[in-house]
Protein backbone atom coordinates (compact mmCIF):
# COMPACT_ATOMS: atom_id res chain seq x y z
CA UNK A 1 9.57 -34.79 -13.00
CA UNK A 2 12.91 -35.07 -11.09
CA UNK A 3 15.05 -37.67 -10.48
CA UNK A 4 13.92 -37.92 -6.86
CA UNK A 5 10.44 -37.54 -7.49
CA UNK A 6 10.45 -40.47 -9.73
CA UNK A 7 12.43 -42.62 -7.20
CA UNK A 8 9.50 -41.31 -4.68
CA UNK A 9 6.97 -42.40 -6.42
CA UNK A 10 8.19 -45.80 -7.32
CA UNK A 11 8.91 -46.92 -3.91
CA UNK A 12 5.38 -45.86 -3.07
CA UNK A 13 3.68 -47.77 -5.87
CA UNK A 14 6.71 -50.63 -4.92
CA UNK A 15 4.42 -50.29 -1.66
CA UNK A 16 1.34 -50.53 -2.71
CA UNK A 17 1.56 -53.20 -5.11
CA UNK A 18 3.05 -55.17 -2.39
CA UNK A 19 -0.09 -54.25 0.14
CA UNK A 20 -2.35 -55.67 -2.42
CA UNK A 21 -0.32 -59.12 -3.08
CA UNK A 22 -0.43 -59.42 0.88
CA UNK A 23 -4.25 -58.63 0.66
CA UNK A 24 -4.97 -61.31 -2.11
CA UNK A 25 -2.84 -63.45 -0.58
CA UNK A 26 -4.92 -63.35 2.73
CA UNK A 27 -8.17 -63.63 0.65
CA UNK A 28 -6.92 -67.42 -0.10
CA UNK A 29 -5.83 -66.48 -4.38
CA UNK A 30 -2.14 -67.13 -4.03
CA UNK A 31 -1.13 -65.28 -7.22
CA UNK A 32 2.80 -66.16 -7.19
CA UNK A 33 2.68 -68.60 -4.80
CA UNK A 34 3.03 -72.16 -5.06
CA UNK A 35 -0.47 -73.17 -4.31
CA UNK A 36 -0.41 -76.28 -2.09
CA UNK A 37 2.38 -74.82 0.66
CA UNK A 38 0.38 -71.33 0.69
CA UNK A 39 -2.83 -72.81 1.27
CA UNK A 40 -1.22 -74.32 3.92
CA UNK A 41 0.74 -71.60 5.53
CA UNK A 42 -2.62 -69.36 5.15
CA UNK A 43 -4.46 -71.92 6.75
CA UNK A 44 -2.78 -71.27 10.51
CA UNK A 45 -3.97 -68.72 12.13
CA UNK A 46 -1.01 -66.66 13.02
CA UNK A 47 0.71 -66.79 9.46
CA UNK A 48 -2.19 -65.08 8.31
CA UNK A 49 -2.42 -62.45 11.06
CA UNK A 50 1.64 -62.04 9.83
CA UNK A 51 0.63 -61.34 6.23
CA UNK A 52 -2.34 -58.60 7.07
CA UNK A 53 0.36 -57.05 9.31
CA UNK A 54 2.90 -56.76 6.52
CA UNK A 55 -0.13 -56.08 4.29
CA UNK A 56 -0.77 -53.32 6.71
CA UNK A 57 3.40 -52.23 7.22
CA UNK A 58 3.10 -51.90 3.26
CA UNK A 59 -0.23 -49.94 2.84
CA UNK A 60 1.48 -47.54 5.53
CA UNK A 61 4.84 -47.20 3.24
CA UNK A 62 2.94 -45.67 0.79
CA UNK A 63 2.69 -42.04 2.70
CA UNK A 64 5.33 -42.58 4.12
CA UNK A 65 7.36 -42.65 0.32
CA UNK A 66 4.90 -39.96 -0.89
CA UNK A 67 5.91 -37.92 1.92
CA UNK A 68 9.40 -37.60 1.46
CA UNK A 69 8.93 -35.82 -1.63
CA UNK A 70 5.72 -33.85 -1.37
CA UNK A 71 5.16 -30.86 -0.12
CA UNK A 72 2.69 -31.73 2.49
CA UNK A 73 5.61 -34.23 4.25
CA UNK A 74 7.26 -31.08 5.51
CA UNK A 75 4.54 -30.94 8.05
CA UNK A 76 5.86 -34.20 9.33
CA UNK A 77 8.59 -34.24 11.99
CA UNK A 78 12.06 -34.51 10.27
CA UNK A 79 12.96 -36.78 12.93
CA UNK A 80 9.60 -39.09 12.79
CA UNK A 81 9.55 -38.90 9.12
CA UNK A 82 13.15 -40.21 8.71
CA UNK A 83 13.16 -43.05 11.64
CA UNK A 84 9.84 -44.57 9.33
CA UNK A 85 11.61 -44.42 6.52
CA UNK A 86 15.24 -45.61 7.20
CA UNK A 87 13.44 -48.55 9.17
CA UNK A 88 11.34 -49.69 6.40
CA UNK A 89 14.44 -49.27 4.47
CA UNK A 90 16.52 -51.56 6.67
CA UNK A 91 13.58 -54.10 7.09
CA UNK A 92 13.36 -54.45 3.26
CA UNK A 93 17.13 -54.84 2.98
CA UNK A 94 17.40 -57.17 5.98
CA UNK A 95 15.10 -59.44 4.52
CA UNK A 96 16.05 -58.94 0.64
CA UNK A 97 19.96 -59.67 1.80
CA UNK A 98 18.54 -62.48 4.19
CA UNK A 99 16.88 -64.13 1.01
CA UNK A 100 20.23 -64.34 -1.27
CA UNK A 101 22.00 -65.43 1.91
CA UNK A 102 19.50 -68.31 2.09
CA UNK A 103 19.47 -68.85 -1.63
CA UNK A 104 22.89 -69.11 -2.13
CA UNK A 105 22.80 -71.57 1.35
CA UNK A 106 19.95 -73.96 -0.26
CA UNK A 107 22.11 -73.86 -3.74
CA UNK A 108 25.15 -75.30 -2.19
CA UNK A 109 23.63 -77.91 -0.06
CA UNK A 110 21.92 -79.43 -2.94
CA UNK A 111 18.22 -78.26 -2.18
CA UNK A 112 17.07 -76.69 -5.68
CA UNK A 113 13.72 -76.91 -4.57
CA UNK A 114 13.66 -73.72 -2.72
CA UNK A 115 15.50 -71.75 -5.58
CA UNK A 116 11.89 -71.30 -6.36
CA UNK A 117 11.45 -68.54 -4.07
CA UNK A 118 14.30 -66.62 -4.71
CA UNK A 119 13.03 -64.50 -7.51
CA UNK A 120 11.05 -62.70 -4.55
CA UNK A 121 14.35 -61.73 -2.80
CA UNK A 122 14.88 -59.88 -5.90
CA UNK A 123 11.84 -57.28 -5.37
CA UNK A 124 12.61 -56.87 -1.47
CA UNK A 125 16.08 -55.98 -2.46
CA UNK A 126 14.23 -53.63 -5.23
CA UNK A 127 12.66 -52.52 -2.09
CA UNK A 128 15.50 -51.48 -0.29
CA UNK A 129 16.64 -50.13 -2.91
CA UNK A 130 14.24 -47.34 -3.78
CA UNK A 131 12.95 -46.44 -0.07
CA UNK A 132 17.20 -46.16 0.45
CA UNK A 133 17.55 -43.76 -2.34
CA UNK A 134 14.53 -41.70 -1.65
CA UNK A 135 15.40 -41.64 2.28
CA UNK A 136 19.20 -40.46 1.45
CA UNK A 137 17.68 -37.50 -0.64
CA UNK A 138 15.38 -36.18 1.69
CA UNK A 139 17.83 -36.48 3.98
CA UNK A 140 20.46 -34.56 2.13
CA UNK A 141 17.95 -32.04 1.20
CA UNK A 142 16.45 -31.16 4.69
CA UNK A 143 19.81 -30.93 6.18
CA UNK A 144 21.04 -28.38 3.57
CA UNK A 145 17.85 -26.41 3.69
């Protein structure tokens, strides 16, 4: 297995394990969440609409990964394949980045409270990370070949 098929396949399962957090989440178990402020959030209407469409964003980030290693995503417009991909990539990093910005914000103006929620910034950035890596090499790769 190569370097970018690993990467691949890691932001796809990155994917999918977020999908089913978002899932479980909207089923009312808040696995990783403080309980009473998720119950709450969960309990309006449009928050939870929110989390099935990221639940939904994620579940469709898994082909999208797969398919910019796989064989079968050379069926898929270059173009089409590569605007999915670089804007999940920026979405992730947007909000991973938009986290630490916050974090570091809540840590200097004395609110430790919220520190809570930073280890979640962590995975988005993760996130970004992977989709960014495995974007860049198909990119490379389809513009050489």
């Amino acid at each position: 297995m190569t370097r970018r098929t690993w990467i691949g396949y890691t932001a796809a399962l990155w994917a999918l394990v977020f999908a089913a957090f978002h899932v479980v989440w909207a089923t009312g178990w808040y696995v990783g969440l403080d309980q009473e402020p998720a119950g709450t959030a969960f309990a309006r209407r449009w928050f939870l609409l929110y989390d099935l469409v990221v639940a939904g964003m994620c579940a469709f980030a898994v082909p999208v990964a797969l398919a910019l290693f796989q064989p079968w995503g050379r069926r898929v417009p270059r173009w089409l394949l590569g605007l999915l991909a670089w804007s999940g990539t920026g979405l992730l990093a947007l909000r991973g980045i938009g986290g630490v910005v916050q974090t570091v914000y809540f840590a200097a103006v004395g609110r430790p409270h919220y520190l809570w929620y930073a280890r979640w910034d962590v995975w988005f950035c993760l996130g970004a990370i992977l989709f960014g890596l495995s974007t860049g090499a198909y990119w490379r790769e389809r513009r050489q070949g």
